[in-house]
PDB file of N, CA and C in Angstrom:
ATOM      1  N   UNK A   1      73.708  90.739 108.497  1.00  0.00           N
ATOM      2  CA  UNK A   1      74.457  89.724 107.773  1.00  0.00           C
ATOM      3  C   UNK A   1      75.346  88.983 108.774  1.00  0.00           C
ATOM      4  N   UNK A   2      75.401  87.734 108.956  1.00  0.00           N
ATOM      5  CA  UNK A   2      76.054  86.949 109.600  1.00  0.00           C
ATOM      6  C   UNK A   2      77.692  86.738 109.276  1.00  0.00           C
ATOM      7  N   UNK A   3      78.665  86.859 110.402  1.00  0.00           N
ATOM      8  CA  UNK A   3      79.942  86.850 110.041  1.00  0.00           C
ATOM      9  C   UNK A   3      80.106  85.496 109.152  1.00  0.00           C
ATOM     10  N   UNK A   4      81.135  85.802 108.327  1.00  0.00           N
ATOM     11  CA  UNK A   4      81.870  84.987 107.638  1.00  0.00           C
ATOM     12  C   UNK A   4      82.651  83.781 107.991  1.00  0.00           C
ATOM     13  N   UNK A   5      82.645  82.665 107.983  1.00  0.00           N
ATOM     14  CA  UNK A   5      83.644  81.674 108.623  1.00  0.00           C
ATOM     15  C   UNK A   5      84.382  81.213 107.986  1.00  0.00           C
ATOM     16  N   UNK A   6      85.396  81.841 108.248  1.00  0.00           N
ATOM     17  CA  UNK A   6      86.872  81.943 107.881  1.00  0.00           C
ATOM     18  C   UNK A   6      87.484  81.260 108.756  1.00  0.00           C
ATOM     19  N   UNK A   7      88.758  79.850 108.089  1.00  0.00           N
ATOM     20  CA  UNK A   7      89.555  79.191 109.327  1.00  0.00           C
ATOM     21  C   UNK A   7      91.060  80.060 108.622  1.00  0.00           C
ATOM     22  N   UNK A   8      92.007  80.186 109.840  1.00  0.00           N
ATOM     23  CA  UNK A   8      92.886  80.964 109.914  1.00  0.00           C
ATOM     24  C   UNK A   8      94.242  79.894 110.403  1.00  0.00           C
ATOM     25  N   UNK A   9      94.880  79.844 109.460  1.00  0.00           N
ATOM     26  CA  UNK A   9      96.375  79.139 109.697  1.00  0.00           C
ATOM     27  C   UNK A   9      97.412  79.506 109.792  1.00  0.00           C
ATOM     28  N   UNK A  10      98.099  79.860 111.026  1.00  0.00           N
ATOM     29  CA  UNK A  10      99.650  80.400 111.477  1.00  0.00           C
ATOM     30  C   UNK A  10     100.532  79.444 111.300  1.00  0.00           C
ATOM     31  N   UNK A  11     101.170  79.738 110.448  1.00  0.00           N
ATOM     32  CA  UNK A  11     102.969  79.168 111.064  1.00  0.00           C
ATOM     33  C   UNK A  11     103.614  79.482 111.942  1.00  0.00           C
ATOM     34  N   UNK A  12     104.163  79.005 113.038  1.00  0.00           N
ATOM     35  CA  UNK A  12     104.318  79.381 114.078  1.00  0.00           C
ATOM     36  C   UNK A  12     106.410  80.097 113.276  1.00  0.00           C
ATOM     37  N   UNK A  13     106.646  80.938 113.925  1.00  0.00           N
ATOM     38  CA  UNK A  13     108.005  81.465 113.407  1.00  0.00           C
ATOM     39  C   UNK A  13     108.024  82.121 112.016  1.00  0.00           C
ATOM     40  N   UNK A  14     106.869  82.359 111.264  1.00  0.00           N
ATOM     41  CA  UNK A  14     106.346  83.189 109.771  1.00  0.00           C
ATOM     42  C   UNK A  14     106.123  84.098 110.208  1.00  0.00           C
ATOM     43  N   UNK A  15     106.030  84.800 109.068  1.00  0.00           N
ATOM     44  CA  UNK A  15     105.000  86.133 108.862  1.00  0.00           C
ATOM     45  C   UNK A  15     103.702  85.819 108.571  1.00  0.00           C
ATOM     46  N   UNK A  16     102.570  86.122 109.753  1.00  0.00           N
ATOM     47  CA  UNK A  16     101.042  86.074 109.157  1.00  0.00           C
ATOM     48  C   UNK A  16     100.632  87.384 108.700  1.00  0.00           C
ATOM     49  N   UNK A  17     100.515  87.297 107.234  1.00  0.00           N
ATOM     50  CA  UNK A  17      99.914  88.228 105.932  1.00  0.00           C
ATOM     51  C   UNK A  17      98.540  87.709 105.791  1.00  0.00           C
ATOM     52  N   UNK A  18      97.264  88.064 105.881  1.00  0.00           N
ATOM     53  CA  UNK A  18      96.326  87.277 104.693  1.00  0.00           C
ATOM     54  C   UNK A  18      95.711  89.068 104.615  1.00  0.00           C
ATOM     55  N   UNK A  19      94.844  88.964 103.431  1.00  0.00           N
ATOM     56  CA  UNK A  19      94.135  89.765 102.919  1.00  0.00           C
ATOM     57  C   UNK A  19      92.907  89.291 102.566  1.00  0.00           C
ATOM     58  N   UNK A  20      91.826  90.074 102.614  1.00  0.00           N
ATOM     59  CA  UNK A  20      90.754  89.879 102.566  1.00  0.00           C
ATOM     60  C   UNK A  20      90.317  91.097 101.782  1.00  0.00           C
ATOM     61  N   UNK A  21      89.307  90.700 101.178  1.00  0.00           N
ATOM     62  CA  UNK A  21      88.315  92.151 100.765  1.00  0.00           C
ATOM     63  C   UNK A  21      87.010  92.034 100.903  1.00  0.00           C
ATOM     64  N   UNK A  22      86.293  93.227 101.763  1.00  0.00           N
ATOM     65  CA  UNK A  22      84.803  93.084 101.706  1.00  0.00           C
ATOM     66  C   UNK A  22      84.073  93.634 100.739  1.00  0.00           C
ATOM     67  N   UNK A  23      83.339  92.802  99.762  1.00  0.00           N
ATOM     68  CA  UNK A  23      82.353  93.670  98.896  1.00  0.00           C
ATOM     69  C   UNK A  23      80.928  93.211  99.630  1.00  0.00           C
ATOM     70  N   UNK A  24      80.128  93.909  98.656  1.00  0.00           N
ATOM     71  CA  UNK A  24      78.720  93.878  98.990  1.00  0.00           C
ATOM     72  C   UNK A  24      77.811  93.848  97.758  1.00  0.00           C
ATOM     73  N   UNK A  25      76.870  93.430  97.532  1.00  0.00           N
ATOM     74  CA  UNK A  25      76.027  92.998  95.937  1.00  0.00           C
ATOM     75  C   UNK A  25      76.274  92.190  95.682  1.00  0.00           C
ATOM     76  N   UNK A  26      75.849  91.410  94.570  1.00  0.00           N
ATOM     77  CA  UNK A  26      75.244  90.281  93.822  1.00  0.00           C
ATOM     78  C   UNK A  26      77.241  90.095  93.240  1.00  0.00           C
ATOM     79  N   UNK A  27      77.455  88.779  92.940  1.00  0.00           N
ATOM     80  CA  UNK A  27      78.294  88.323  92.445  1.00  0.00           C
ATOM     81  C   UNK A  27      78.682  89.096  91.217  1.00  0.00           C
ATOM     82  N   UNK A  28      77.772  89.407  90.272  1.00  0.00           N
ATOM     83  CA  UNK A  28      78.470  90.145  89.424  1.00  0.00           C
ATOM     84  C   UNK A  28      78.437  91.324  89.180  1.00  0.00           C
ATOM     85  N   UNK A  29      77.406  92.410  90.466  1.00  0.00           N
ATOM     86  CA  UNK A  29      77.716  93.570  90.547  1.00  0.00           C
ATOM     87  C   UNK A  29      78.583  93.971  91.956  1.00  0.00           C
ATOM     88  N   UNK A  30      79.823  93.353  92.432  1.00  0.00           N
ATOM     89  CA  UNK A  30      80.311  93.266  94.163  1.00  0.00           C
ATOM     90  C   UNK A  30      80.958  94.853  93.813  1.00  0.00           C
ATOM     91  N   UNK A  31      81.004  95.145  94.680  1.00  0.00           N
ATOM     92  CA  UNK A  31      81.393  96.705  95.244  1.00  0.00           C
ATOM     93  C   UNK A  31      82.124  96.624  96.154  1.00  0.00           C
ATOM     94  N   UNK A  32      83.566  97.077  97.040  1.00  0.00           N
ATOM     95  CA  UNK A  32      83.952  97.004  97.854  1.00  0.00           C
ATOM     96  C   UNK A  32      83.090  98.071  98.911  1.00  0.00           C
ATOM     97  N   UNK A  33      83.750  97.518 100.228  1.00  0.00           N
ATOM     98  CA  UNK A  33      82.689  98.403 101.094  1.00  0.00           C
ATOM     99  C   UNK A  33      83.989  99.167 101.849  1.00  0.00           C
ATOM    100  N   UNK A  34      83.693 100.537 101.588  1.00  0.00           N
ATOM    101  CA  UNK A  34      84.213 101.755 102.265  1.00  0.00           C
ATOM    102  C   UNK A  34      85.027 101.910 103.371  1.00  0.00           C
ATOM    103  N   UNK A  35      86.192 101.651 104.208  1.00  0.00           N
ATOM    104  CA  UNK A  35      86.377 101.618 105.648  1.00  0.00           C
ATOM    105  C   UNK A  35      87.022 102.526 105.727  1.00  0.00           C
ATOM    106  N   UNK A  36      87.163 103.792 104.886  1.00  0.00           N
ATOM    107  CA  UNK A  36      87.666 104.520 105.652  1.00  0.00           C
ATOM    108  C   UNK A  36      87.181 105.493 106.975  1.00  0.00           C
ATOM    109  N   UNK A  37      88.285 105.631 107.959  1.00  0.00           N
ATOM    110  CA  UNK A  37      87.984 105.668 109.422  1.00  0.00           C
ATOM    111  C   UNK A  37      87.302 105.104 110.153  1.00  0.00           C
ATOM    112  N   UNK A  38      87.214 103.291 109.679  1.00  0.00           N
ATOM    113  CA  UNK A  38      86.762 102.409 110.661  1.00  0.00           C
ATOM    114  C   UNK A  38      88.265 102.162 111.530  1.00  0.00           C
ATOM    115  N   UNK A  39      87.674 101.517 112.564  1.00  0.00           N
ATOM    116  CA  UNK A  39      88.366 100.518 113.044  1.00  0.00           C
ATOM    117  C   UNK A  39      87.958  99.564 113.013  1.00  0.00           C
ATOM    118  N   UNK A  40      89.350  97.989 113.449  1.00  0.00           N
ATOM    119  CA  UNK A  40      88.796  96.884 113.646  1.00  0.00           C
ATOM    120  C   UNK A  40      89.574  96.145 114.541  1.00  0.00           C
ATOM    121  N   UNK A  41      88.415  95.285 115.103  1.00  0.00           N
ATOM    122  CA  UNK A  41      89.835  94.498 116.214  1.00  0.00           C
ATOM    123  C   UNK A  41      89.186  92.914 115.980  1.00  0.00           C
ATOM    124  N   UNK A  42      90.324  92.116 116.388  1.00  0.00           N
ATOM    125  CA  UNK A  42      89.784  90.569 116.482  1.00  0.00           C
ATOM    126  C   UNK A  42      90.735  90.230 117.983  1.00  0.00           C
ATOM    127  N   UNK A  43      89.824  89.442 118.393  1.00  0.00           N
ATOM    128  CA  UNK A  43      90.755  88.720 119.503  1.00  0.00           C
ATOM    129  C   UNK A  43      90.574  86.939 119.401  1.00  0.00           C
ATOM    130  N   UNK A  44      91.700  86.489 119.754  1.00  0.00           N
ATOM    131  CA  UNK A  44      92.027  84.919 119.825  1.00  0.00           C
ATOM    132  C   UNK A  44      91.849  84.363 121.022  1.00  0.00           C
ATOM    133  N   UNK A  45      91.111  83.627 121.101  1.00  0.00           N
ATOM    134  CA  UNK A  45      90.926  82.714 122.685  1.00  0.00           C
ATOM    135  C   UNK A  45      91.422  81.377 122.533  1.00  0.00           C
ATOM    136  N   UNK A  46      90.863  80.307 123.451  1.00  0.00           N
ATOM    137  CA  UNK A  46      91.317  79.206 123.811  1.00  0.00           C
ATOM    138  C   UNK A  46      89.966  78.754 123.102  1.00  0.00           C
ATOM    139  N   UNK A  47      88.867  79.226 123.459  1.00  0.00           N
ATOM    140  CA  UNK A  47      87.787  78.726 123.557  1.00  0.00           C
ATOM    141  C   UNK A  47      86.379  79.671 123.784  1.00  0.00           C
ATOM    142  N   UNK A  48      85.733  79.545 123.052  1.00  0.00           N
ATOM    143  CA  UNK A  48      84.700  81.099 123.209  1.00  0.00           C
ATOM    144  C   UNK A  48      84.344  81.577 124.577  1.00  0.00           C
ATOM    145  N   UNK A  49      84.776  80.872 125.474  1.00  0.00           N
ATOM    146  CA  UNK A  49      84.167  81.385 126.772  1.00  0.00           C
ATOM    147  C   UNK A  49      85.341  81.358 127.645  1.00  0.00           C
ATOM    148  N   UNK A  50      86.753  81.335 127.128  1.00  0.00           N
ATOM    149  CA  UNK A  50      87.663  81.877 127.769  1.00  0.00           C
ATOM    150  C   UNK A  50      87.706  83.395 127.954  1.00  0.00           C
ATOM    151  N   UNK A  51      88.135  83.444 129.223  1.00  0.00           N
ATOM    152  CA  UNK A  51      88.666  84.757 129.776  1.00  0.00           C
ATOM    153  C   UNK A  51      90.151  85.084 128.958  1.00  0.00           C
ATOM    154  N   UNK A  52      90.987  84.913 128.934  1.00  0.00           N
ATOM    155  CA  UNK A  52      92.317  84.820 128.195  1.00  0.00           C
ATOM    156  C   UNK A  52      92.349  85.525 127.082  1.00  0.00           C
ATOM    157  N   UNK A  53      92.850  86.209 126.582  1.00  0.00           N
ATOM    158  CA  UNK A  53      92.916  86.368 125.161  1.00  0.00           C
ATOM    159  C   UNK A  53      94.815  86.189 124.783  1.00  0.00           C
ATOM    160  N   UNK A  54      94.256  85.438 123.772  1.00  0.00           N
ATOM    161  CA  UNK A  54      95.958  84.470 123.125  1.00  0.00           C
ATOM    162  C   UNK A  54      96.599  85.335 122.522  1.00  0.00           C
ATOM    163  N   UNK A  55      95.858  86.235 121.442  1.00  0.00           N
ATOM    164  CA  UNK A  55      96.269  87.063 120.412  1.00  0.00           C
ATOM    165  C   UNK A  55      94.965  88.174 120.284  1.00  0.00           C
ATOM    166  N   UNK A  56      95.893  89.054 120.315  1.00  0.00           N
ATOM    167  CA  UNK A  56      94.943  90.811 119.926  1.00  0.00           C
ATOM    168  C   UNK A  56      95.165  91.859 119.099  1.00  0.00           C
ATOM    169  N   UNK A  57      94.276  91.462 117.529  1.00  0.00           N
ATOM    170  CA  UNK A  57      94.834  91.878 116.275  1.00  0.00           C
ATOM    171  C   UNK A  57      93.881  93.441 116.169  1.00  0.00           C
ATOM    172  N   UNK A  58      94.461  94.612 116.467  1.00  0.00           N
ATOM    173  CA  UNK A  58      93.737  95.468 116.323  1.00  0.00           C
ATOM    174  C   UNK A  58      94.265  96.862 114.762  1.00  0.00           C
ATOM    175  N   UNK A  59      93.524  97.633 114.557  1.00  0.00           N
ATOM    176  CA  UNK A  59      94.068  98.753 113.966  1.00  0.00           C
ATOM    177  C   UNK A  59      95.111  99.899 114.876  1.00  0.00           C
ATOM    178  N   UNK A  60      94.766 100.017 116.255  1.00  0.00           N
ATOM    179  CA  UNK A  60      95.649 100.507 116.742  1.00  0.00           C
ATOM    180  C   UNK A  60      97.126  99.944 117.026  1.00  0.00           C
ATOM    181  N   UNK A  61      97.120  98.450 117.234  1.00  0.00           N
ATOM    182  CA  UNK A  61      98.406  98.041 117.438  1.00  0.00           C
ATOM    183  C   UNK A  61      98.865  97.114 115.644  1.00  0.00           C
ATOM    184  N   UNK A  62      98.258  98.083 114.673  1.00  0.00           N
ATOM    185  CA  UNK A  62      99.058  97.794 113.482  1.00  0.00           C
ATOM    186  C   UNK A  62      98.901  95.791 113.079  1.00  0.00           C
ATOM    187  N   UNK A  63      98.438  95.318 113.464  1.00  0.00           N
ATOM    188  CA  UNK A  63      98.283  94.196 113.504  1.00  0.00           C
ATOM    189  C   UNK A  63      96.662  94.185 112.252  1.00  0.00           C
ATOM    190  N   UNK A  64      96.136  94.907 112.145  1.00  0.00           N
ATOM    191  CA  UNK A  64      95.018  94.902 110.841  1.00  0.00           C
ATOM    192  C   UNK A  64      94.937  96.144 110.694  1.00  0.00           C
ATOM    193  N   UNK A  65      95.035  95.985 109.346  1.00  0.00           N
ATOM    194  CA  UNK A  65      95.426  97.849 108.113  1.00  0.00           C
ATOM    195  C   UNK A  65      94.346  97.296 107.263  1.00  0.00           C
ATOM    196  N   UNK A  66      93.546  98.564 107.380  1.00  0.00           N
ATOM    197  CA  UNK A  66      92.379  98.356 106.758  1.00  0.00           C
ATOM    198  C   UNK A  66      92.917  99.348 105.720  1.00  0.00           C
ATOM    199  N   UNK A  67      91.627  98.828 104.364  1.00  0.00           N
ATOM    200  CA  UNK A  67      92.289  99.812 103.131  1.00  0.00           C
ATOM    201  C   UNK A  67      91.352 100.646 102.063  1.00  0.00           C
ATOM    202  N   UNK A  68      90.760 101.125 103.362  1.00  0.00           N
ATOM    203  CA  UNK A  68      89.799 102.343 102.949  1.00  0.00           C
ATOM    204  C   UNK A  68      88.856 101.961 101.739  1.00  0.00           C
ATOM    205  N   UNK A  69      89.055 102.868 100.455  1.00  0.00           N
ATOM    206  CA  UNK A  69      87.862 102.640  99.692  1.00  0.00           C
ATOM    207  C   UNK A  69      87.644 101.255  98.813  1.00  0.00           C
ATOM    208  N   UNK A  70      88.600 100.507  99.245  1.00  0.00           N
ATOM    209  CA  UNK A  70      89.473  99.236  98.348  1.00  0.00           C
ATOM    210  C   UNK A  70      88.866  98.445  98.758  1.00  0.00           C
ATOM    211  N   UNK A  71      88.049  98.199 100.345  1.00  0.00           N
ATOM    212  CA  UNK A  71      87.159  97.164 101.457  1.00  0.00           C
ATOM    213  C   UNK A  71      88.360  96.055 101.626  1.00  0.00           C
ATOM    214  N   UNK A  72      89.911  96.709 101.538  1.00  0.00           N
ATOM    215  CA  UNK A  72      90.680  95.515 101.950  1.00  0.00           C
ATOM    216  C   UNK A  72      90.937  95.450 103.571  1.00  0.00           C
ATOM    217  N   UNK A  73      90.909  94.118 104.252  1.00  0.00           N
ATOM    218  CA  UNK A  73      91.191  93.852 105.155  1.00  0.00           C
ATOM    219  C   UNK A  73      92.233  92.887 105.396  1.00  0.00           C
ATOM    220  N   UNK A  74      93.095  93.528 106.271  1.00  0.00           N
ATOM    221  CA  UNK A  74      94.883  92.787 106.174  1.00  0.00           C
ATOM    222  C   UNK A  74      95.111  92.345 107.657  1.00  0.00           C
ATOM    223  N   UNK A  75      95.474  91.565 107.694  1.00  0.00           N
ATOM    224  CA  UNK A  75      95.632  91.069 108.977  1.00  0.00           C
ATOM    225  C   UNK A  75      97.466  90.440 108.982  1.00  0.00           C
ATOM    226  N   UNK A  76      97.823  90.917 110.207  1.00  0.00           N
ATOM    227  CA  UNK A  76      99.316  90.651 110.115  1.00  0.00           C
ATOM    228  C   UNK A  76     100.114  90.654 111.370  1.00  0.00           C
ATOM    229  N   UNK A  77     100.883  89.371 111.563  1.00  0.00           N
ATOM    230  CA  UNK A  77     101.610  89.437 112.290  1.00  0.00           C
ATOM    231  C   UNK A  77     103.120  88.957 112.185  1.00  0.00           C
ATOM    232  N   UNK A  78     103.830  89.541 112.836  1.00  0.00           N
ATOM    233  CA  UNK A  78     105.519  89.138 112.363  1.00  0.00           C
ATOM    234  C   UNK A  78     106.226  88.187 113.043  1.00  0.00           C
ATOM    235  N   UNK A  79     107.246  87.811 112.374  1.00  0.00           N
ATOM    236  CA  UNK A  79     107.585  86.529 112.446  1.00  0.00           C
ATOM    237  C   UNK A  79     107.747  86.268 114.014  1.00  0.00           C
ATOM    238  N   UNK A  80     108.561  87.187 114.376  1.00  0.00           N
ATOM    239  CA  UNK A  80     108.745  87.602 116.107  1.00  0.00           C
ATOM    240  C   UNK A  80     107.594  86.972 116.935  1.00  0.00           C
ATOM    241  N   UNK A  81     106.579  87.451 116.923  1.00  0.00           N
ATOM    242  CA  UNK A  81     105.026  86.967 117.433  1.00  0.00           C
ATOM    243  C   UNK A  81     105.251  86.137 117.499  1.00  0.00           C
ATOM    244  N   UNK A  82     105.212  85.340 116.092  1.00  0.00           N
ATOM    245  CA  UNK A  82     104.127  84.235 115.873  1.00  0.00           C
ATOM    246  C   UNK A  82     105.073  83.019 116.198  1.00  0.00           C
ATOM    247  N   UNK A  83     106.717  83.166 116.217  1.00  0.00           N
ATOM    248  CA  UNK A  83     107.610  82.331 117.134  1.00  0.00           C
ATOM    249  C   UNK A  83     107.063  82.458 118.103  1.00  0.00           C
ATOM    250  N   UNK A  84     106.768  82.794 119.360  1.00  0.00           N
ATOM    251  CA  UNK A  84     106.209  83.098 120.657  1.00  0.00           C
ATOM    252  C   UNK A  84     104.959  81.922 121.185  1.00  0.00           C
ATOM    253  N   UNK A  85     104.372  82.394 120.111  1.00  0.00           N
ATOM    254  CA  UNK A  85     102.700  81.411 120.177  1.00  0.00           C
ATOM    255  C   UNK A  85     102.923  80.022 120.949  1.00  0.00           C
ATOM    256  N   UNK A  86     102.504  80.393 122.371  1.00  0.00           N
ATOM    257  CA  UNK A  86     102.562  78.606 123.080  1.00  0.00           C
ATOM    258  C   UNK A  86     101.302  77.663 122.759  1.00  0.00           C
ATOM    259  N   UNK A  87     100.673  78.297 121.683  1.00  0.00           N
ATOM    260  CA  UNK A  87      99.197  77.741 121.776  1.00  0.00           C
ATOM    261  C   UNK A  87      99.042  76.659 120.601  1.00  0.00           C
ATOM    262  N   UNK A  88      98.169  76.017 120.519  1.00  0.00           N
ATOM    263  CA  UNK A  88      98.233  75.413 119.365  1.00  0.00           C
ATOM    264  C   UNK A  88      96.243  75.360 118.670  1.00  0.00           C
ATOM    265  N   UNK A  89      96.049  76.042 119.088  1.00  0.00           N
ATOM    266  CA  UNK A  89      94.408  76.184 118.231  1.00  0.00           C
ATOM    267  C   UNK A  89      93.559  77.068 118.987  1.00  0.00           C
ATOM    268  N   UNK A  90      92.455  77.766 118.351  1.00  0.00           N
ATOM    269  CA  UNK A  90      91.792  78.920 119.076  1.00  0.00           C
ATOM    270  C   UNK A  90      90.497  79.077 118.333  1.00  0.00           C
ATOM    271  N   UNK A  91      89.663  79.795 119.207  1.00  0.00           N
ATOM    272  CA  UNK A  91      88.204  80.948 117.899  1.00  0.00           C
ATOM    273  C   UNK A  91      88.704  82.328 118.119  1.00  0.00           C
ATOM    274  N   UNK A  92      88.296  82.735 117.210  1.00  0.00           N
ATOM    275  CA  UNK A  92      88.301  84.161 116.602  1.00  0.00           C
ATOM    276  C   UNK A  92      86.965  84.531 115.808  1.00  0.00           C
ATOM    277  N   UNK A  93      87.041  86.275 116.447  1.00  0.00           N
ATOM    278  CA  UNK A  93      86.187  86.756 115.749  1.00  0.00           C
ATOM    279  C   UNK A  93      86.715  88.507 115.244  1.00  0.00           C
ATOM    280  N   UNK A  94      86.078  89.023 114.238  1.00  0.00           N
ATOM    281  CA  UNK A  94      86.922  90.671 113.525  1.00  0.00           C
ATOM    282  C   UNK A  94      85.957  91.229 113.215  1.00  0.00           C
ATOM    283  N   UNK A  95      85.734  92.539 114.453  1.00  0.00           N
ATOM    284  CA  UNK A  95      84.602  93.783 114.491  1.00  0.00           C
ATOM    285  C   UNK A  95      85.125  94.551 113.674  1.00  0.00           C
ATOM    286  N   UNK A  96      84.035  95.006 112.625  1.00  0.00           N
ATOM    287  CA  UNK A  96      84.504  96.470 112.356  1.00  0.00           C
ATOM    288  C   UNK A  96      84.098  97.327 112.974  1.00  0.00           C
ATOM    289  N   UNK A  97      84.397  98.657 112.995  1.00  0.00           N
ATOM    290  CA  UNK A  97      83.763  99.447 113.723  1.00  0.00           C
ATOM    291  C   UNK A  97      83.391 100.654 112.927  1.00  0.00           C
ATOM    292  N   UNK A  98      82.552 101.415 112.233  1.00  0.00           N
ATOM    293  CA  UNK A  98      82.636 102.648 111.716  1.00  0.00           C
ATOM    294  C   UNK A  98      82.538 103.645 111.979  1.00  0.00           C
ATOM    295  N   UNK A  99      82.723 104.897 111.788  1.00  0.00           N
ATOM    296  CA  UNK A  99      82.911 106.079 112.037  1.00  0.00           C
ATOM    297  C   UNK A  99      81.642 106.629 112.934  1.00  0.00           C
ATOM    298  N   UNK A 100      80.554 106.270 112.368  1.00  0.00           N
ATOM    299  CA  UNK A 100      79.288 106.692 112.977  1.00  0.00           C
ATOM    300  C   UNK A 100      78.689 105.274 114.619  1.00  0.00           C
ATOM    301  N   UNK A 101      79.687 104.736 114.805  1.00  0.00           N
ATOM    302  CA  UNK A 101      79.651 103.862 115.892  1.00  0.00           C
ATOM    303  C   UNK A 101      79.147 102.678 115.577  1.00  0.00           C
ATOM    304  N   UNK A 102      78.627 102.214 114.458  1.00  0.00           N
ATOM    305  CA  UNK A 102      78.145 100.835 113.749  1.00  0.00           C
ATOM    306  C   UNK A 102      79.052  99.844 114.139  1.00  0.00           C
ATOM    307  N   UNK A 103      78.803  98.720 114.647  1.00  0.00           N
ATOM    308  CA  UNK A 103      79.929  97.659 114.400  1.00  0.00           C
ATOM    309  C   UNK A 103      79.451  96.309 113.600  1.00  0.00           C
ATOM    310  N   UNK A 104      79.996  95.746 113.399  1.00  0.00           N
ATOM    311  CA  UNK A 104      79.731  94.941 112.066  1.00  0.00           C
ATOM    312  C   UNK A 104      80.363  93.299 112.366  1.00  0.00           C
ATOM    313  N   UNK A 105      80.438  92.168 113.030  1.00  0.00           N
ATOM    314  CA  UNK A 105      81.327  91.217 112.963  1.00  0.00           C
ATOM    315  C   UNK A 105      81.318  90.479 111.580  1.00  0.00           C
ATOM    316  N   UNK A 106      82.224  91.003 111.106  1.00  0.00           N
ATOM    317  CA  UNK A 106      82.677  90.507 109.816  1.00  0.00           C
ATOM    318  C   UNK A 106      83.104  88.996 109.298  1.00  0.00           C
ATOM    319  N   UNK A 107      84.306  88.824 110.337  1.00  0.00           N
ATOM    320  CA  UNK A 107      84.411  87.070 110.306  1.00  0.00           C
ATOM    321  C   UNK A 107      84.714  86.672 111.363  1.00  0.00           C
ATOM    322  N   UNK A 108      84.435  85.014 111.459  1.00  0.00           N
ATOM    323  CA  UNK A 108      84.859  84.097 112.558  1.00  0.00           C
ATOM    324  C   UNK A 108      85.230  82.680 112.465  1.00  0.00           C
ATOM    325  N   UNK A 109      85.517  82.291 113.287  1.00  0.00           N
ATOM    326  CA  UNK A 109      86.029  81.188 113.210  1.00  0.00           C
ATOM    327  C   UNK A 109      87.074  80.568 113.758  1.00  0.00           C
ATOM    328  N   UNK A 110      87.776  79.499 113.388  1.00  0.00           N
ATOM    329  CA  UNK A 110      88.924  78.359 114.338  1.00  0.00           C
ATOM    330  C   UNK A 110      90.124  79.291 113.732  1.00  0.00           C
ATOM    331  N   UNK A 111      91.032  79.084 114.826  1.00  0.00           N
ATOM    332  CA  UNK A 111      92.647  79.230 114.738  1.00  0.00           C
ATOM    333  C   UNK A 111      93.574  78.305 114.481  1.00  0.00           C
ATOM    334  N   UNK A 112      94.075  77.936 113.787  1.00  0.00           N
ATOM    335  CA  UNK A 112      95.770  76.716 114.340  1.00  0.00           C
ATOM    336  C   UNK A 112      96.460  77.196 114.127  1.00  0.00           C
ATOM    337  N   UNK A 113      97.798  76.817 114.923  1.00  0.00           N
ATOM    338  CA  UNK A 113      98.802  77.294 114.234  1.00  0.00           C
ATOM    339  C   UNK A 113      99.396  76.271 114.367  1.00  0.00           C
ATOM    340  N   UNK A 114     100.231  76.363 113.528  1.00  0.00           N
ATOM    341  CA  UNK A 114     101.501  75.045 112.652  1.00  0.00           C
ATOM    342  C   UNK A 114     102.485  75.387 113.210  1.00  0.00           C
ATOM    343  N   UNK A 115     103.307  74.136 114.238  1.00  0.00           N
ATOM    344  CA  UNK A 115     104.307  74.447 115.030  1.00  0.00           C
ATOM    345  C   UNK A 115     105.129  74.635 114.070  1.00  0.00           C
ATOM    346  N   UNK A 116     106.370  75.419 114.936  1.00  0.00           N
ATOM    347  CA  UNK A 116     107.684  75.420 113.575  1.00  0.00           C
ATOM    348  C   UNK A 116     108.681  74.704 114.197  1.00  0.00           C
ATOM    349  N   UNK A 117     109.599  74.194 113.425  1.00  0.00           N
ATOM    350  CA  UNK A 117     110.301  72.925 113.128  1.00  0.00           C
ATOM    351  C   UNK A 117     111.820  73.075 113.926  1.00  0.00           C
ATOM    352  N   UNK A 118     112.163  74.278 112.349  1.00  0.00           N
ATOM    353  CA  UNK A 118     113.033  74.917 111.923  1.00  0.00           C
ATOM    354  C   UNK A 118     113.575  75.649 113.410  1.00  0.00           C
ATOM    355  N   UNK A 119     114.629  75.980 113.905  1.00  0.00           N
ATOM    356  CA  UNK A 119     115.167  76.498 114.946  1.00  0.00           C
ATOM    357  C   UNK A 119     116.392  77.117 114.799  1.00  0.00           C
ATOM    358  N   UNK A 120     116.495  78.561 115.148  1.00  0.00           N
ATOM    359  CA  UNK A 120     117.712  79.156 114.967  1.00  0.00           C
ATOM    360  C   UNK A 120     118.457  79.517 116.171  1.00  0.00           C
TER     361      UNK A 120
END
C-alpha cells in the first residue's frame, strides 16, 4: 500500500498536535490497525535528497505516541521547538516499524510552517 499524502502545517511558536488513525478495510467495515510495540520515526528535510534533516519526529524522542490497539498516530511538537524552526517548508515521510521487523511508510508529503508574528 502506498504512503498516504498528507500536507503538514506548523505554526511556528505553537504546539504541533495532529492525530491520525490507521484503519484498514472497506469504508464501512475500517478496523484500526494494531501498533502495539511498533515504532515510528519521520524525518523533515529541505528537499528529498537533502542530507540535513530539519526535524526528527521519533517514538523514542516522544515526538510520536503511538496508540496501540486504537491505530492512533500522534505526532507532536512543543511550542519551544517549533519557535526555533529557521525553515520555512520541507518533505516528510513516517515509518512504522513492527515488532516482527516489518516497516510500513505510512505517510508523506510537504511541510510549511507558518512564521509566528507574535513575539515575547
Amino acid at each position: 500500500m502506498p504512503a498516504h499524502k498528507v500536507k503538514l502545517e506548523i505554526d511556528q511558536g505553537a504546539t504541533f498536535d495532529k492525530t491520525f488513525t490507521w484503519k484498514t478495510g472497506t469504508k464501512t467495515n475500517a478496523v484500526p490497525v494494531d501498533l502495539t510495540g511498533c515504532k515510528a520515526r519521520a524525518q523533515i528535510r529541505e528537499e528529498l535528497e537533502s542530507d540535513a534533516v530539519l526535524l526528527e519526529l521519533t517514538t523514542e524522542n516522544q515526538r510520536i505516541v503511538l496508540g496501540g490497539p486504537t491505530g492512533e498516530i500522534r505526532l507532536l511538537v512543543n511550542a519551544t521547538d517549533t519557535a526555533a524552526l529557521g525553515w520555512a517548508s520541507g518533505v516528510y515521510d513516517l515509518e512504522i516499524e513492527f515488532p516482527d521487523g516489518t516497516v510500513v511508510r505510512r505517510m508523506a508529503g510537504s511541510v510549511v510552517v507558518s512564521p509566528e508574528v507574535t513575539r515575547v
